[in-house]
Structures are given as structure tokens and as C-alpha cells.
PDB file of N, CA and C in Angstrom:
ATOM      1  N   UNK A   1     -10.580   1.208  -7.231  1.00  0.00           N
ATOM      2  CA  UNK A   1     -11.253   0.630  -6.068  1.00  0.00           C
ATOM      3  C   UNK A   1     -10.912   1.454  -4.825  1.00  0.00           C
ATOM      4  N   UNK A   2     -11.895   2.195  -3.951  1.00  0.00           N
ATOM      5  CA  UNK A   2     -11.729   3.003  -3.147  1.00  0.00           C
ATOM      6  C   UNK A   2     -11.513   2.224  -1.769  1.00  0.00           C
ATOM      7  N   UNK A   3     -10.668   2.321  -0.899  1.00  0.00           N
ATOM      8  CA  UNK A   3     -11.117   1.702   0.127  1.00  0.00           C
ATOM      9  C   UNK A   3     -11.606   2.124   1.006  1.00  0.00           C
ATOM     10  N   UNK A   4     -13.124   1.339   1.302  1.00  0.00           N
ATOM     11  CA  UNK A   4     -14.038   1.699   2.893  1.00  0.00           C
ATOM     12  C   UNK A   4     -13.132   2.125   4.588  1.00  0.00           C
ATOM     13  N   UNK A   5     -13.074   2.603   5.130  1.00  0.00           N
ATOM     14  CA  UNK A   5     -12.773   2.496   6.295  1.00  0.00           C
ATOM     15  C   UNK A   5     -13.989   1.801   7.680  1.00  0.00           C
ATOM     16  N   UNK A   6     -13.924   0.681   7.706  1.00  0.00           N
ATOM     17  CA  UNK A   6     -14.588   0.326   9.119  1.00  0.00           C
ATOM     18  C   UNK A   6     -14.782  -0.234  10.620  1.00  0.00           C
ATOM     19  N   UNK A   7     -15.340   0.031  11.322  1.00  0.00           N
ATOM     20  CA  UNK A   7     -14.920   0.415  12.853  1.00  0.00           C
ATOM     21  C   UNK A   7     -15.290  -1.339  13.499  1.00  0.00           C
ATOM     22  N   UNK A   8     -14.382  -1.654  13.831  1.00  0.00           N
ATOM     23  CA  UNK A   8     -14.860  -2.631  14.938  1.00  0.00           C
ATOM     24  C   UNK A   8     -14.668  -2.612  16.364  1.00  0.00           C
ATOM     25  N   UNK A   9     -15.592  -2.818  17.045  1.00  0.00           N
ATOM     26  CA  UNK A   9     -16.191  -2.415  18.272  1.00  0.00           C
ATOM     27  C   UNK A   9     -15.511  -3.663  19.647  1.00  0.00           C
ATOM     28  N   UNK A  10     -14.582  -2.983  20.134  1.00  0.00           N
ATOM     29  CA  UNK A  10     -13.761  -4.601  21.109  1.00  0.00           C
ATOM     30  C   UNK A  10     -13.708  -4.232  22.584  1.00  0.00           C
ATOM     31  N   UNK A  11     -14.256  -4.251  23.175  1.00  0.00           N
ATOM     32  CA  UNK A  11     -14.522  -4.259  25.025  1.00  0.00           C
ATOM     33  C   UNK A  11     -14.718  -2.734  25.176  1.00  0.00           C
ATOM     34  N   UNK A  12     -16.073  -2.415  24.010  1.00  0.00           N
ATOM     35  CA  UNK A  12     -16.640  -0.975  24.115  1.00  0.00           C
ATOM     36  C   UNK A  12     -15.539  -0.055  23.356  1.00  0.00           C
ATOM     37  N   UNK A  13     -14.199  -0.435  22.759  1.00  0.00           N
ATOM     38  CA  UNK A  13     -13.617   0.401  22.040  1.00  0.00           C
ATOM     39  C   UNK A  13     -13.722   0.298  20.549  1.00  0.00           C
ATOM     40  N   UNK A  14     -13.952   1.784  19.744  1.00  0.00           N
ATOM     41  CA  UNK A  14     -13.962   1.379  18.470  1.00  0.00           C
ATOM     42  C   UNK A  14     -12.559   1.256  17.557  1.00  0.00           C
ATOM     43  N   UNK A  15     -12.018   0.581  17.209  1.00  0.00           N
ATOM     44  CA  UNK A  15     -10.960   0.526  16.211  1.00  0.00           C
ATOM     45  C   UNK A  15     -11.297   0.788  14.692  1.00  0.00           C
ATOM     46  N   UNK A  16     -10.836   1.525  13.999  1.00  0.00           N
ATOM     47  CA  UNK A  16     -11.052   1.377  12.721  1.00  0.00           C
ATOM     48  C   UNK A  16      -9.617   0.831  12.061  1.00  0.00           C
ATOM     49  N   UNK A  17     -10.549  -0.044  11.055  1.00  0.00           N
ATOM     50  CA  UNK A  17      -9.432  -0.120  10.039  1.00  0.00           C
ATOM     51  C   UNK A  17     -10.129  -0.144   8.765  1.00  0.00           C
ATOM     52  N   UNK A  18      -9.248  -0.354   7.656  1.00  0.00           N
ATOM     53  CA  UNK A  18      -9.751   0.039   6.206  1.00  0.00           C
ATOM     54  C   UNK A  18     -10.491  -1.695   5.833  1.00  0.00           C
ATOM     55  N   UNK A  19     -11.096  -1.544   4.972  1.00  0.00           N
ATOM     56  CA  UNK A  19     -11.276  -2.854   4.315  1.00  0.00           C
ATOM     57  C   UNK A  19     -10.698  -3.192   3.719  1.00  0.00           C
ATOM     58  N   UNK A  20     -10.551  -4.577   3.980  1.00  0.00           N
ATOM     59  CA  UNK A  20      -9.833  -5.447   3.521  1.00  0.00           C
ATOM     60  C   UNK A  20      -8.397  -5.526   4.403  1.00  0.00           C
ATOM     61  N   UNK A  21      -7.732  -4.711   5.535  1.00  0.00           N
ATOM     62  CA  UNK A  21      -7.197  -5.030   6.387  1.00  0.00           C
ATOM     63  C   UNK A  21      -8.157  -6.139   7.455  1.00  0.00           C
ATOM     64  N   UNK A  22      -7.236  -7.237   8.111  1.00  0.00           N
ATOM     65  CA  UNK A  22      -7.302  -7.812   8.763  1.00  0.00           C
ATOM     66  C   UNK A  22      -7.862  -7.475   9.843  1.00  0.00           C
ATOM     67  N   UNK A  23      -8.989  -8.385  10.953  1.00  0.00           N
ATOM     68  CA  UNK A  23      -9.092  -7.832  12.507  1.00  0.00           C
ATOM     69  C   UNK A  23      -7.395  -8.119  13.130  1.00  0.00           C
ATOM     70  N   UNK A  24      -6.609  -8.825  12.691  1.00  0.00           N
ATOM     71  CA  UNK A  24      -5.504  -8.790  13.354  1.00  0.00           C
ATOM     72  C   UNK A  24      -4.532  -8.074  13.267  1.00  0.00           C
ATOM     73  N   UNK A  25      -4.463  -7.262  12.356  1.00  0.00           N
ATOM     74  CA  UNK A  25      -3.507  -5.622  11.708  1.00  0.00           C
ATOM     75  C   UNK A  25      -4.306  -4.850  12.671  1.00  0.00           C
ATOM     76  N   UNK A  26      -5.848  -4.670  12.419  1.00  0.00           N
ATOM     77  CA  UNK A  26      -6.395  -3.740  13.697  1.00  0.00           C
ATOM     78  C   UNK A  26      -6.531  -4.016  14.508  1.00  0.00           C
ATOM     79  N   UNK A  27      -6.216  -4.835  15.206  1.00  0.00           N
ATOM     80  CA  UNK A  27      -5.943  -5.022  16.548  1.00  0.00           C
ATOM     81  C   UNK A  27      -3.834  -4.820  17.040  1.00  0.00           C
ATOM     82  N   UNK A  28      -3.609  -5.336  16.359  1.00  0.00           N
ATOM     83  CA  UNK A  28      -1.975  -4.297  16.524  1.00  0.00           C
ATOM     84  C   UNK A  28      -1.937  -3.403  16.273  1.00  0.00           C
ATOM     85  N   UNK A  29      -3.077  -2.723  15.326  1.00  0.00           N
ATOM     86  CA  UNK A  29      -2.409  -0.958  15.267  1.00  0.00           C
ATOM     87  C   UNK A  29      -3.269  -0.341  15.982  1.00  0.00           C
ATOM     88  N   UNK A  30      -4.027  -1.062  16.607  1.00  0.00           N
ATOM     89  CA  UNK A  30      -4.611  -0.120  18.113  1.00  0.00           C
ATOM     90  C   UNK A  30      -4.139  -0.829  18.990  1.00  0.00           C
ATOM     91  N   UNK A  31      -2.712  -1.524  19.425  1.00  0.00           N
ATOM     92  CA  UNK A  31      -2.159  -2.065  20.763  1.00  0.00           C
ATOM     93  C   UNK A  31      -2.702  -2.753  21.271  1.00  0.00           C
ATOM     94  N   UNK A  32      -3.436  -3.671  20.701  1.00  0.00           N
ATOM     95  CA  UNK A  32      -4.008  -4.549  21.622  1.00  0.00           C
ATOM     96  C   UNK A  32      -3.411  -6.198  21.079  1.00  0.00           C
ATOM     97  N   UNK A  33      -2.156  -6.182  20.475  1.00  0.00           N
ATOM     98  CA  UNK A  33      -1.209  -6.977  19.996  1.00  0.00           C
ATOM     99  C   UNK A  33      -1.318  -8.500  20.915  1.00  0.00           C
ATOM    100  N   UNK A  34      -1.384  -8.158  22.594  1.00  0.00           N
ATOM    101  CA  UNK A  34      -1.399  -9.218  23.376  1.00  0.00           C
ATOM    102  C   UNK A  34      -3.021  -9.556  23.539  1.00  0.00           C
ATOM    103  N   UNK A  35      -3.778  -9.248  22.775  1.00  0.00           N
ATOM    104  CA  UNK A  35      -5.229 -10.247  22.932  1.00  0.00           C
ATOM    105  C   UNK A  35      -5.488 -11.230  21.541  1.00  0.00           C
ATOM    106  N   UNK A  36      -4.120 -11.226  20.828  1.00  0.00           N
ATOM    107  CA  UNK A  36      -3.962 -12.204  19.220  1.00  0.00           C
ATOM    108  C   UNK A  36      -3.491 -13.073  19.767  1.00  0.00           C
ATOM    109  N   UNK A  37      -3.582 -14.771  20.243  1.00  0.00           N
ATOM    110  CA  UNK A  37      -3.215 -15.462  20.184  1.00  0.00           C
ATOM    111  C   UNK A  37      -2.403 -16.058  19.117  1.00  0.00           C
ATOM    112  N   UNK A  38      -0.772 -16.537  18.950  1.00  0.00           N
ATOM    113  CA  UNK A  38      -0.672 -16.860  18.148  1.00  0.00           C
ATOM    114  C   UNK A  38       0.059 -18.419  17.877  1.00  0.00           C
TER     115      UNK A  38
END
């Protein structure tokens, strides 16, 4: 099973992460850690 890499798009920035990672892994591994409520 190969994994996809895909981009999500958050106040005009693109982040990628792989599939099946979380929006909340990509959003900490592009620093944006303090817009995860937790």
C-alpha cells in the first residue's frame, strides 16, 4: 500500500501531509500547533 501525499489548503497556506496522517499531525508539523484546540 503506497502512501498518497496530500495538500491541505489553511489561511491560503498549503500543508502537505501523507494519507492517512491526521489534519492534526499536519497542522503540528507545519507549526501551526496553537490553532488545535484541545
Amino acid at each position: 500500500m503506497t502512501m498518497k501525499k496530500i495538500e491541505i489548503k489553511i489561511s491560503g497556506k498549503p500543508i502537505s501531509a501523507k494519507a492517512g496522517e491526521t489534519i492534526i499531525n499536519a497542522l503540528w508539523a507545519a507549526g501551526k500547533g496553537d490553532l488545535v484546540k484541545t
